[in-house]
N, C-alpha and C. Protein backbone atom coordinates (compact mmCIF):
# COMPACT_ATOMS: atom_id res chain seq x y z
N UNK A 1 -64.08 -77.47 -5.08
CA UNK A 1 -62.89 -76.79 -5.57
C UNK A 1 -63.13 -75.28 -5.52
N UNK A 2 -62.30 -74.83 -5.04
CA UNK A 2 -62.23 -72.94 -5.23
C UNK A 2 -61.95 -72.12 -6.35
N UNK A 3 -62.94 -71.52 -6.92
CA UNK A 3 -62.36 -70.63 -8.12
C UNK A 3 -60.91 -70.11 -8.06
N UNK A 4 -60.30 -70.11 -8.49
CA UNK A 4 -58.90 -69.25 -9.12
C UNK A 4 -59.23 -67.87 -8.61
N UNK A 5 -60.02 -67.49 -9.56
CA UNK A 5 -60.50 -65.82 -9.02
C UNK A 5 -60.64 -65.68 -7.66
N UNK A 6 -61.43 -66.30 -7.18
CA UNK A 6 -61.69 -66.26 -5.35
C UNK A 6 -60.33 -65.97 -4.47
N UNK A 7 -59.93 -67.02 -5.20
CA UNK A 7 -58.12 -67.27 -4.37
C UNK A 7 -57.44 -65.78 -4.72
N UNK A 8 -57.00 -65.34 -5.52
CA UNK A 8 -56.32 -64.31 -6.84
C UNK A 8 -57.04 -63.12 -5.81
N UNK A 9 -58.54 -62.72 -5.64
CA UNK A 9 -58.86 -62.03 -5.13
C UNK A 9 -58.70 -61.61 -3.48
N UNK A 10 -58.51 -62.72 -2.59
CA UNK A 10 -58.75 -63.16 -1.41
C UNK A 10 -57.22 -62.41 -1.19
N UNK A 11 -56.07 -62.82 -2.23
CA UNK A 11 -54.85 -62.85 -1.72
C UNK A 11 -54.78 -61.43 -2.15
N UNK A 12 -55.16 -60.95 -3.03
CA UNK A 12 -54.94 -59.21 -3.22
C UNK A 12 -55.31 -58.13 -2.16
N UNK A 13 -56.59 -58.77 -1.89
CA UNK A 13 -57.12 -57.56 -0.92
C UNK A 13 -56.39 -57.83 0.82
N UNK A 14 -56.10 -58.87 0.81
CA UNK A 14 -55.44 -59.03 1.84
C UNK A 14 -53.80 -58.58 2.23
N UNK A 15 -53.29 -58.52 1.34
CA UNK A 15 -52.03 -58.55 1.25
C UNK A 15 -51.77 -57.12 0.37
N UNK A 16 -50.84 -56.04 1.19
CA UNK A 16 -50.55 -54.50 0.35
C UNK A 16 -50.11 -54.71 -0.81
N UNK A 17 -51.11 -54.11 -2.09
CA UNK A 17 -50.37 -53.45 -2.90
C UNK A 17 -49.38 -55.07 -4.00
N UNK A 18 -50.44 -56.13 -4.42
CA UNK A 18 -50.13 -57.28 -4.51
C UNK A 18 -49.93 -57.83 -5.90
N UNK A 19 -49.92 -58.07 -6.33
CA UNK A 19 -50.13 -58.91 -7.62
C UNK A 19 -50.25 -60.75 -7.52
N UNK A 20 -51.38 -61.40 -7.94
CA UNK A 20 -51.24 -63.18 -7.76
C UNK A 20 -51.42 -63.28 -8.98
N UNK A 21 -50.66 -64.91 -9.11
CA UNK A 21 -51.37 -65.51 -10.54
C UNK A 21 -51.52 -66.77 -9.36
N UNK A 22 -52.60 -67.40 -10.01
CA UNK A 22 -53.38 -68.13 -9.46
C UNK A 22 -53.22 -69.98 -10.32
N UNK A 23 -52.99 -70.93 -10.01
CA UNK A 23 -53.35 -71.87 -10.56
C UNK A 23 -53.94 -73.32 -9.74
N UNK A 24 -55.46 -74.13 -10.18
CA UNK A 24 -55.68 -74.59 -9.03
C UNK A 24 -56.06 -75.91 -9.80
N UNK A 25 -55.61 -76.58 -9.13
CA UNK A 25 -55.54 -78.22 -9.98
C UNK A 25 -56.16 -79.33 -8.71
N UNK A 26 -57.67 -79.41 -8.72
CA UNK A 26 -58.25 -79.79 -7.68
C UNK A 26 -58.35 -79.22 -6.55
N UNK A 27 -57.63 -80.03 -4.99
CA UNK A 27 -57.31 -79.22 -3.94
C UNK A 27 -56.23 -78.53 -4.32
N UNK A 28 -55.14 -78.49 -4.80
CA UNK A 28 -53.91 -78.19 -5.00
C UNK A 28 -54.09 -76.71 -5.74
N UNK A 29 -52.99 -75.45 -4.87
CA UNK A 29 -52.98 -74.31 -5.57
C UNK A 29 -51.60 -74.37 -5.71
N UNK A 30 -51.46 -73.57 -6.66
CA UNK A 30 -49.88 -72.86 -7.09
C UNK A 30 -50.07 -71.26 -7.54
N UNK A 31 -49.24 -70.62 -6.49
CA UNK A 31 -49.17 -69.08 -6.66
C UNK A 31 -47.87 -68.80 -6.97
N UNK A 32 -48.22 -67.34 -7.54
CA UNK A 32 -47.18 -66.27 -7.75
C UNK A 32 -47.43 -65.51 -7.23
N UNK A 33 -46.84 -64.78 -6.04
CA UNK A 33 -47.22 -63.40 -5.58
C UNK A 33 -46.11 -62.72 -5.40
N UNK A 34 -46.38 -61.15 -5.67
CA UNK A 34 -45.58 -60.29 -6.10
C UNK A 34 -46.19 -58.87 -5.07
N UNK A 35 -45.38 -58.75 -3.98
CA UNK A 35 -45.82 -57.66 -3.03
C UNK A 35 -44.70 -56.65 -2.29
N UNK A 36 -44.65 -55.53 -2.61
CA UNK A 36 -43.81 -54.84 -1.76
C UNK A 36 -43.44 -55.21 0.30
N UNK A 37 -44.63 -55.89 0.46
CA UNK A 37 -44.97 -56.26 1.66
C UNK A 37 -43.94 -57.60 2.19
N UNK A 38 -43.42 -57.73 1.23
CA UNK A 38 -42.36 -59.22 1.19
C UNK A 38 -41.05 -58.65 1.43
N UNK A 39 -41.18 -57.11 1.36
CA UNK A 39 -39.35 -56.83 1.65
C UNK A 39 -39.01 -56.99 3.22
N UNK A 40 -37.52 -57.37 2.87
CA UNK A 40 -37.26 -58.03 4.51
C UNK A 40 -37.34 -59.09 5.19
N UNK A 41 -38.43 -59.71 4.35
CA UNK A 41 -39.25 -60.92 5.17
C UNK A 41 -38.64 -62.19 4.53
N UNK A 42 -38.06 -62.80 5.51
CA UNK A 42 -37.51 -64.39 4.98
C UNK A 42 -38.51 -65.56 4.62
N UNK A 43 -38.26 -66.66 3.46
CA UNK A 43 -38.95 -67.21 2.85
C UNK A 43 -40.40 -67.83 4.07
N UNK A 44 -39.64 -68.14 5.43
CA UNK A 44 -40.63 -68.48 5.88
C UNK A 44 -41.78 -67.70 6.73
N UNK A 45 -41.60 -66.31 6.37
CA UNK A 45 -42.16 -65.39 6.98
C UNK A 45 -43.37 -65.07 5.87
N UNK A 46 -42.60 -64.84 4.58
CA UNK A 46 -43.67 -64.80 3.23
C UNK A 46 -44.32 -65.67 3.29
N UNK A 47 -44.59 -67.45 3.56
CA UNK A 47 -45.20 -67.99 3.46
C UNK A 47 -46.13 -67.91 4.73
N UNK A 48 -45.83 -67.78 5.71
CA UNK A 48 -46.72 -67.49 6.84
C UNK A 48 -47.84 -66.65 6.33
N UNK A 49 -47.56 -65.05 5.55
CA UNK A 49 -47.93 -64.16 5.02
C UNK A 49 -49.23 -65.21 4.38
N UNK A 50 -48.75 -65.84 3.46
CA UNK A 50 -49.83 -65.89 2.53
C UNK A 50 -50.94 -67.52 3.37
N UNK A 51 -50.10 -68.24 3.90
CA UNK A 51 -50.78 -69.04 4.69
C UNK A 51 -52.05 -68.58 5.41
N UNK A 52 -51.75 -67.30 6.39
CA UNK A 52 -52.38 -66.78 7.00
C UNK A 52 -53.79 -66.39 6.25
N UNK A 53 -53.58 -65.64 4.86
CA UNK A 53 -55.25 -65.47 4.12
C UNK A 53 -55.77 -66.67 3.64
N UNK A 54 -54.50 -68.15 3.68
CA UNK A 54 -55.73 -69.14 3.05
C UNK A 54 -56.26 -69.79 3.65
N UNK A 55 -55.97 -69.49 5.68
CA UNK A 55 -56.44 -70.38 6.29
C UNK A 55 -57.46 -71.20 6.75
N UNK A 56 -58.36 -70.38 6.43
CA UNK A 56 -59.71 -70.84 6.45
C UNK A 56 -60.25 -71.94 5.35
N UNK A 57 -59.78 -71.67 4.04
CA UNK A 57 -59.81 -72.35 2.74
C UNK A 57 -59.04 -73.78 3.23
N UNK A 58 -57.75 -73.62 3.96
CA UNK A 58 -56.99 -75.18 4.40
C UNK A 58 -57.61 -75.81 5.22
N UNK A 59 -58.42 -75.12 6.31
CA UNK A 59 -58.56 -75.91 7.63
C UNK A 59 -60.09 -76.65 6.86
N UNK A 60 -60.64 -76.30 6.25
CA UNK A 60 -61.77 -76.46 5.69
C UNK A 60 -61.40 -77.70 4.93
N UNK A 61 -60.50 -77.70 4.11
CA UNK A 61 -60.00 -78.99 3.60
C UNK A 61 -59.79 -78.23 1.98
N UNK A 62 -60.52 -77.54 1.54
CA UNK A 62 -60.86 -76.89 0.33
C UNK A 62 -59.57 -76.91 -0.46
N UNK A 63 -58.60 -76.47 0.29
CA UNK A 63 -57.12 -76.44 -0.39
C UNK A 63 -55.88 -77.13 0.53
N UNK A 64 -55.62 -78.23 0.19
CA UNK A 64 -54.98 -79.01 0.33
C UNK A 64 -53.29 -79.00 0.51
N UNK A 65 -53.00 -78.30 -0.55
CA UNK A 65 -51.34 -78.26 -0.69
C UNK A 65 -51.30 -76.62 -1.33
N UNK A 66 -50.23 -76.00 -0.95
CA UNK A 66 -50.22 -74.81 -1.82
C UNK A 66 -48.38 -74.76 -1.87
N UNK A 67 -48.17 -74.60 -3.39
CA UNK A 67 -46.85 -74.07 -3.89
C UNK A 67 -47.03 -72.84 -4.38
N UNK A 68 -45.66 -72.21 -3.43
CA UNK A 68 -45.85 -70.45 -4.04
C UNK A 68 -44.78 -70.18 -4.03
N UNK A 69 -44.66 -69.30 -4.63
CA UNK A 69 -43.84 -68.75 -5.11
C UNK A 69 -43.57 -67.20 -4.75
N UNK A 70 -42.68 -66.51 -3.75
CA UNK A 70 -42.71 -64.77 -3.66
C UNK A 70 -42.00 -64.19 -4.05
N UNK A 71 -42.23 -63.07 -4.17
CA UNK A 71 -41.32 -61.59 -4.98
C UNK A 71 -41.49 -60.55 -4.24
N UNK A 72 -40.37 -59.92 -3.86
CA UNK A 72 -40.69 -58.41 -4.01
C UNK A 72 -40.70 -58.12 -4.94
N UNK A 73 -41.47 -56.35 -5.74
CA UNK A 73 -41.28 -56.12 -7.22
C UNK A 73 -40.14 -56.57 -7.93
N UNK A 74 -38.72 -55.78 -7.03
CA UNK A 74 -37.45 -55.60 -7.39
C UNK A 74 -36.66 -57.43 -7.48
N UNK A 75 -37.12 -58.29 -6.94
CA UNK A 75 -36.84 -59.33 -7.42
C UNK A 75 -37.92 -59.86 -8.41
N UNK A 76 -39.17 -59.65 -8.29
CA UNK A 76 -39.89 -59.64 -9.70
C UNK A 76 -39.43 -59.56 -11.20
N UNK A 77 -38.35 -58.45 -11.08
CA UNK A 77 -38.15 -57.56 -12.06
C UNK A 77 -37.02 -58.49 -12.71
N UNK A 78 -36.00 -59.12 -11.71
CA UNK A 78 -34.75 -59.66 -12.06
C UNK A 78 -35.20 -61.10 -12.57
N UNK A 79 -36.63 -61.48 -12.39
CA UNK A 79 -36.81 -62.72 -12.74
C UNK A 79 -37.20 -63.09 -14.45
């Protein structure tokens, strides 16, 4: 299983200017991410986004399923 932190960290430094909350229930993650880097970008473009830093963690088997959740700040804010 992958620390929380690992994940939380992996997705910050990768992704501009980010905010994650992290939750990991076996293989299974569930995120929140919150990035200026999401403006513009349609739901399946954000998930590409974040797919892309866990890929190594999926192909590996390590993480299994991931539910996420994105924001720009400004929809952050309205939530």
């Amino acid at each position: 299983m992958i620390p929380e932190e690992e994940i939380k960290q992996l997705i910050e430094s990768n992704i501009d200017d980010c905010q994650a909350t992290v939750e990991v229930s076996g293989s299974h993650v569930n995120l929140v991410v919150v990035s200026p880097a999401f403006e513009g970008l349609n739901p399946v473009k954000k998930q590409q986004l974040i797919y892309g830093v866990l890929d190594a963690h999926i192909k590996s088997g390590e993480i299994h399923a991931v539910n996420m959740k994105t924001y720009t700040p400004e929809q952050w804010q309205q939530q």
